[in-house]
N, C-alpha and C. Protein backbone atom coordinates (compact mmCIF):
# COMPACT_ATOMS: atom_id res chain seq x y z
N UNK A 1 7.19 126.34 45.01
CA UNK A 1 8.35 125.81 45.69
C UNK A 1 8.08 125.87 47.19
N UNK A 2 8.75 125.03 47.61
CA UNK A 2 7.98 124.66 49.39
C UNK A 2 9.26 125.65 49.86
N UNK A 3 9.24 126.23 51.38
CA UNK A 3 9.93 126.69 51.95
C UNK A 3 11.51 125.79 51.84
N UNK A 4 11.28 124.60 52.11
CA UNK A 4 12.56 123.63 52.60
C UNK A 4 13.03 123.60 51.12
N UNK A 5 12.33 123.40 50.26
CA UNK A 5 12.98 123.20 49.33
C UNK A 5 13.94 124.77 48.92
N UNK A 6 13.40 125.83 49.04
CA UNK A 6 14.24 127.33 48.72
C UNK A 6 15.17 127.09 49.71
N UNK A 7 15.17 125.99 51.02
CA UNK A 7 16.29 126.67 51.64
C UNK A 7 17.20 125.99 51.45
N UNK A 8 17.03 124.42 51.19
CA UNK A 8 18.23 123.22 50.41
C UNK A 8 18.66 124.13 49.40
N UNK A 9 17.98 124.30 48.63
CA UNK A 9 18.89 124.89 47.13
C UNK A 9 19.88 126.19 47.42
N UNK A 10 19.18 127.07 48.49
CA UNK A 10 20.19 127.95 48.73
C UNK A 10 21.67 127.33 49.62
N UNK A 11 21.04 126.64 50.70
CA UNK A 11 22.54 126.46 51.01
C UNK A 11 23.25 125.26 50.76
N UNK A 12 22.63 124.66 49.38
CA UNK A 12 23.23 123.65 48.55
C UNK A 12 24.50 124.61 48.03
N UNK A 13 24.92 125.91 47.53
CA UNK A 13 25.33 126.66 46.49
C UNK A 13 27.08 126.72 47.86
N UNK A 14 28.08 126.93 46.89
CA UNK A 14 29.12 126.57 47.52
C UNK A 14 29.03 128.04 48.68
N UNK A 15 29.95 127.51 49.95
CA UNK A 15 29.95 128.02 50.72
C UNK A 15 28.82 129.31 51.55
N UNK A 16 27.87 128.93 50.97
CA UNK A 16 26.65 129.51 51.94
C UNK A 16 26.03 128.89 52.85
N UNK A 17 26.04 130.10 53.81
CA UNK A 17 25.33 129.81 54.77
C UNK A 17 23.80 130.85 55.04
N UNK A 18 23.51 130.40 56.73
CA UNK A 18 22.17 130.79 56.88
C UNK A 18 22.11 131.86 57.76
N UNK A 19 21.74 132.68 58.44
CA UNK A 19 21.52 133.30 59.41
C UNK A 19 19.90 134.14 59.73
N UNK A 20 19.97 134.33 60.63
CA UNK A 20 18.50 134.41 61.34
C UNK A 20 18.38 135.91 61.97
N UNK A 21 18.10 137.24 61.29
CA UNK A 21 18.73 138.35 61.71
C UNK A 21 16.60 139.15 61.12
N UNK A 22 16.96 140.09 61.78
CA UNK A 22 15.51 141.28 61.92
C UNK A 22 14.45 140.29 62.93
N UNK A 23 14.71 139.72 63.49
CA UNK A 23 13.47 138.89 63.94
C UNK A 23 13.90 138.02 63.62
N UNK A 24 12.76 137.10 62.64
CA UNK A 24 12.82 135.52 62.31
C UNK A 24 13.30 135.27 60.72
N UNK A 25 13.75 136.36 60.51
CA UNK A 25 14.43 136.52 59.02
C UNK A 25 15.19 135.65 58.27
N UNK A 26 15.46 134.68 57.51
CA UNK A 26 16.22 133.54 57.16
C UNK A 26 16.97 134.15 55.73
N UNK A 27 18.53 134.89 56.22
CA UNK A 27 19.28 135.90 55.32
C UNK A 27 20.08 134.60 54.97
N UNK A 28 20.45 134.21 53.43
CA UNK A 28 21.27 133.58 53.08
C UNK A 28 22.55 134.52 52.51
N UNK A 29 23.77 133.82 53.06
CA UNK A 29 24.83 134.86 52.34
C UNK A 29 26.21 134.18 51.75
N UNK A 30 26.99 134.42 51.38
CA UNK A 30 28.30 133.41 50.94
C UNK A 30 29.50 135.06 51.32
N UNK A 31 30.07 134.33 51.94
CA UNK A 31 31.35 135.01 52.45
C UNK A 31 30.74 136.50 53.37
N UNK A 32 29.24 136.25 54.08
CA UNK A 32 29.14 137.29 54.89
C UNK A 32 28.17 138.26 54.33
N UNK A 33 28.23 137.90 52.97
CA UNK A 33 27.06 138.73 51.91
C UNK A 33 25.57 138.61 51.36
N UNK A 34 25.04 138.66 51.79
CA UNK A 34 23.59 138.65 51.63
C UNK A 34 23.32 137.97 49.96
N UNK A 35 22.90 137.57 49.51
CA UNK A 35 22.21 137.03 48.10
C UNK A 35 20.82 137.09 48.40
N UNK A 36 20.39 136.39 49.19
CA UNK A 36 18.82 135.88 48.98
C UNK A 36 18.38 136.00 50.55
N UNK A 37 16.93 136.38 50.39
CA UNK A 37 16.38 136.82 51.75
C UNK A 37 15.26 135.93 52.08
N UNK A 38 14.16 135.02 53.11
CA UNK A 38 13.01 135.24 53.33
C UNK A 38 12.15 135.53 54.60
N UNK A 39 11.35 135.68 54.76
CA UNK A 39 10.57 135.96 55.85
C UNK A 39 11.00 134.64 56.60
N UNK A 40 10.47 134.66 57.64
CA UNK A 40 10.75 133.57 59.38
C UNK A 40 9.76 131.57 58.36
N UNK A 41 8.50 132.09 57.86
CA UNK A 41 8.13 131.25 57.55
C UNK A 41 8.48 130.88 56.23
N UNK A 42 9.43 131.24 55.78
CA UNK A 42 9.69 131.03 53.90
C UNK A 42 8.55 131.58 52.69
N UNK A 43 7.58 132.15 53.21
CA UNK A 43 6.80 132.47 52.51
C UNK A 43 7.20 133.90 51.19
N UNK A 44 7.88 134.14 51.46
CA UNK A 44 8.28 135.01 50.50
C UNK A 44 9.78 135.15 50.18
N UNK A 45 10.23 135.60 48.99
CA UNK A 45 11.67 135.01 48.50
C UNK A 45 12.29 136.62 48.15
N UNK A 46 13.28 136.97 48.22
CA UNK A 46 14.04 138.41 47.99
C UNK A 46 15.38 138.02 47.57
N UNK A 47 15.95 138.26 46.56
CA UNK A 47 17.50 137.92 45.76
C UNK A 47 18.03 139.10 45.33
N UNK A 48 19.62 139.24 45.28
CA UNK A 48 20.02 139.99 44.13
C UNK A 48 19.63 139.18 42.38
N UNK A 49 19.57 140.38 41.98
CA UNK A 49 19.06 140.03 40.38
C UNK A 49 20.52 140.67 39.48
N UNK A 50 20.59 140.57 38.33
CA UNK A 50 21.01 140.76 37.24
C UNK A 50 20.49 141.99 37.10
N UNK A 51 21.11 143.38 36.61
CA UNK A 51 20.22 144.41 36.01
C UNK A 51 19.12 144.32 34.84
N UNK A 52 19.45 142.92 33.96
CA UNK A 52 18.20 142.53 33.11
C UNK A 52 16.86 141.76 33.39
N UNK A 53 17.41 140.94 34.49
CA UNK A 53 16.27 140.16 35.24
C UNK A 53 15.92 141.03 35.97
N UNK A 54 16.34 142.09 36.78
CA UNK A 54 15.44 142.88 37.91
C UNK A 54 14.54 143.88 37.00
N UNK A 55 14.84 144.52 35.95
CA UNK A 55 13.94 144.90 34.68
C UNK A 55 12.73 144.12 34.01
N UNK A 56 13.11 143.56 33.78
CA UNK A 56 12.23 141.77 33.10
C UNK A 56 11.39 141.31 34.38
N UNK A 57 11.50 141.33 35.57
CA UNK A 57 10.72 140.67 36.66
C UNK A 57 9.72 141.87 37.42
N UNK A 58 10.33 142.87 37.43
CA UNK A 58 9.55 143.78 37.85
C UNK A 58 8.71 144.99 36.91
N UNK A 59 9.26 144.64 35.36
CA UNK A 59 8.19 145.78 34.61
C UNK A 59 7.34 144.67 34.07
N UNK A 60 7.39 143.26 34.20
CA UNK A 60 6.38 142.37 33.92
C UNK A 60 5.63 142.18 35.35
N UNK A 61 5.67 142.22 36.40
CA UNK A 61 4.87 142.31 37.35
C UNK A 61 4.74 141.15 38.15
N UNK A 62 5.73 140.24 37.79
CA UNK A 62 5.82 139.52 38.45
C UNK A 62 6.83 139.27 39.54
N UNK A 63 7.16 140.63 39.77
CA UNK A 63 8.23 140.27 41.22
C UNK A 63 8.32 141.89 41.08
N UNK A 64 8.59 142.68 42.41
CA UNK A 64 8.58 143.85 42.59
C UNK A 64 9.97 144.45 43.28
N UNK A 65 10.40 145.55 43.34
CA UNK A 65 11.50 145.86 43.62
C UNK A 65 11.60 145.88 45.16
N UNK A 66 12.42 144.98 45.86
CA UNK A 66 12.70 144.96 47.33
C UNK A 66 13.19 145.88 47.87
N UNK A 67 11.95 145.52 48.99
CA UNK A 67 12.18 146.98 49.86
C UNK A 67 13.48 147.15 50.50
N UNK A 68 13.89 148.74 50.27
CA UNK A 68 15.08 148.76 50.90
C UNK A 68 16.32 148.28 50.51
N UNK A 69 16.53 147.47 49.43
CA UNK A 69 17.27 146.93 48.40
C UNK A 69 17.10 147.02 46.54
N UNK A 70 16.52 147.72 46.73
CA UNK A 70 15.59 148.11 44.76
C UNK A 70 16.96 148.98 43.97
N UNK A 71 17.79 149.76 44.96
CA UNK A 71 18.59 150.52 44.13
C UNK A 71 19.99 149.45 43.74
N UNK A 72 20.20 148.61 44.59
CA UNK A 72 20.90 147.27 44.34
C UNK A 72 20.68 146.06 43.46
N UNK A 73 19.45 146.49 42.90
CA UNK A 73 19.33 145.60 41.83
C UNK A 73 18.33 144.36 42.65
N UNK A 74 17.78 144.11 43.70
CA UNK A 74 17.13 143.38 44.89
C UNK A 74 15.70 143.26 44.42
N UNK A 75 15.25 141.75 43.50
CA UNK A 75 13.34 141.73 43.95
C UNK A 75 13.11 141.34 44.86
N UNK A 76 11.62 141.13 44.71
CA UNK A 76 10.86 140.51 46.12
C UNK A 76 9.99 139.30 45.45
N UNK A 77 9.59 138.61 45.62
CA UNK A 77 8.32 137.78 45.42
C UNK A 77 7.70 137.44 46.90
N UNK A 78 6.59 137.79 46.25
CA UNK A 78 5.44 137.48 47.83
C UNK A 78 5.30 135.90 47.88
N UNK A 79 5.00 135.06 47.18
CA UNK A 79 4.27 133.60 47.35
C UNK A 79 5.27 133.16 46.67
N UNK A 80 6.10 132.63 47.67
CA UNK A 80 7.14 131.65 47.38
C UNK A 80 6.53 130.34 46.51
N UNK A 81 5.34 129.62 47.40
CA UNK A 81 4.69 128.69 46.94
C UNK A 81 3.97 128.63 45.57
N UNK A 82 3.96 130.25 44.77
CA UNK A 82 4.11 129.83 43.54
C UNK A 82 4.74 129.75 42.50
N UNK A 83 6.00 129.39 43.01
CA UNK A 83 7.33 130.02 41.96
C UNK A 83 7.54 127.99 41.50
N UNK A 84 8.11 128.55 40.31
CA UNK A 84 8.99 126.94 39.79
C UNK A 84 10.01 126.89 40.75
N UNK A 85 10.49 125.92 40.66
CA UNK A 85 11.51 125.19 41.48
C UNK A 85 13.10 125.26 40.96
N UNK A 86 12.85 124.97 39.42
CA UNK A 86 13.81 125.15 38.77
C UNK A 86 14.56 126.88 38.33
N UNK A 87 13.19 127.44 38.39
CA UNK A 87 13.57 128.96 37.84
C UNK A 87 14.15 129.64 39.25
N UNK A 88 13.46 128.73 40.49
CA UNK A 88 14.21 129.42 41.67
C UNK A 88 15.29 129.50 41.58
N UNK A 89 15.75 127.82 41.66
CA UNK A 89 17.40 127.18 42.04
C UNK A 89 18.06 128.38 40.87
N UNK A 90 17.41 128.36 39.86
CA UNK A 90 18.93 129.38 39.04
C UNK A 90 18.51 130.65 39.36
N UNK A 91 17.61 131.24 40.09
CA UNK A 91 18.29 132.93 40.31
C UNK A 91 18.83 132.53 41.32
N UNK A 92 18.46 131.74 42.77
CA UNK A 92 19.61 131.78 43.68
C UNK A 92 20.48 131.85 43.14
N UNK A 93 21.29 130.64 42.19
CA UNK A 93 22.64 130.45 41.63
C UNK A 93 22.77 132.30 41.17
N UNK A 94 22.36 132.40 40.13
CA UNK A 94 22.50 133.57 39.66
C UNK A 94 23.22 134.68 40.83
N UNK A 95 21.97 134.78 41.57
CA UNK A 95 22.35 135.37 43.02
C UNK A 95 23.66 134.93 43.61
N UNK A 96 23.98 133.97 44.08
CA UNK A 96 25.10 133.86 44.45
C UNK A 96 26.44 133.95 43.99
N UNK A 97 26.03 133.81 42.07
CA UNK A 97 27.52 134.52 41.91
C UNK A 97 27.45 135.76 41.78
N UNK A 98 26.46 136.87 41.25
CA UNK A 98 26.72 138.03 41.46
C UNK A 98 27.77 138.75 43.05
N UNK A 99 27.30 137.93 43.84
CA UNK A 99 27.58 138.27 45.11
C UNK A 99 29.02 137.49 45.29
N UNK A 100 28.94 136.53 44.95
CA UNK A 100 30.27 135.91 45.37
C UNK A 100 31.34 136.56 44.35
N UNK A 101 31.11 137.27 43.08
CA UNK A 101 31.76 137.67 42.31
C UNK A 101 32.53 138.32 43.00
N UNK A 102 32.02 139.90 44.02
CA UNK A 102 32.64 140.73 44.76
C UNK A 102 33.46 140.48 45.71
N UNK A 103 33.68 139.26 46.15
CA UNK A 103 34.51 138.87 46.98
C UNK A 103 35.64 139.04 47.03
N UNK A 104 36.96 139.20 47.99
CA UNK A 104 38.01 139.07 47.48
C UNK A 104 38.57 137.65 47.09
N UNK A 105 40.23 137.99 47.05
CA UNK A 105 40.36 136.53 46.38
C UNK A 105 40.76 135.73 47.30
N UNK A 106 41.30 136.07 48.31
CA UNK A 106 41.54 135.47 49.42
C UNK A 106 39.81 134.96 50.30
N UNK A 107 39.17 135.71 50.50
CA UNK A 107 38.10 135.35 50.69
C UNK A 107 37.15 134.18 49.91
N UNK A 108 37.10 134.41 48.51
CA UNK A 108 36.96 133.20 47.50
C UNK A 108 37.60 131.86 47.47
N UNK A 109 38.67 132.17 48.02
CA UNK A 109 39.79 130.63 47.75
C UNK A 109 39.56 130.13 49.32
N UNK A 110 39.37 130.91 50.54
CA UNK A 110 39.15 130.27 51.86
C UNK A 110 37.67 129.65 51.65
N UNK A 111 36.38 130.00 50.46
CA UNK A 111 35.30 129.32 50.27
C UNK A 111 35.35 128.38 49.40
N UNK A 112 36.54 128.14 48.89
CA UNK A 112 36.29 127.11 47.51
C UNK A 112 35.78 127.65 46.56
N UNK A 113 36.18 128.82 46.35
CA UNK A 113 35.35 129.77 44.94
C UNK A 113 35.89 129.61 44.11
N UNK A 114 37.61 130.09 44.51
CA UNK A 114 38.48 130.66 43.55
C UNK A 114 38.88 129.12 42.27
């Protein structure tokens, strides 16, 4: 998956946005909340997971527990550029409702959640 393309699909997802925080960091969040992370150049991808997918992705070895975010349920993948496209777009999704789940409801209905 190309950089542009992880970043359309993320802030394709309702009410997310982008922000640019540690440096050149490109933090996607919906209502202020972090979901999905990558480095300045897109080269690497960081999401909240599911407690079964962060199990499943990281005792198969293909995605490792993010730093600094691992007790939150948070992988990492290093090479964005070799991930599917399709398996991306749905953990973002995934990602973003875990996160948008926590929202309040007033907060949800000012995003078009509720």
């Amino acid at each position: 998956m190309s950089p542009e393309a992880l970043e359309a699909a993320a802030l394709a997802l309702p009410g997310a946005t982008l922000s640019i925080q540690w440096g050149d960091d490109k933090v996607y969040k919906v209502g202020g909340k972090m979901f999905a992370a990558t480095d300045g150049a897109g080269s690497n991808l960081s999401f909240k997971a599911t407690d079964i997918a962060f199990e499943a992705l990281t005792e198969s070895g293909r995605a490792r527990p993010a730093p600094y975010l691992a007790k939150s349920k948070w992988v990492r993948f290093d090479d964005v550029s070799a991930l599917d496209e399709a398996e991306v777009q749905d953990w973002l999704k995934t990602a973003h409702a875990l996160v948008s789940a926590k929202l309040t409801k007033a907060a949800k209905r000012e995003l078009g959640l509720a």
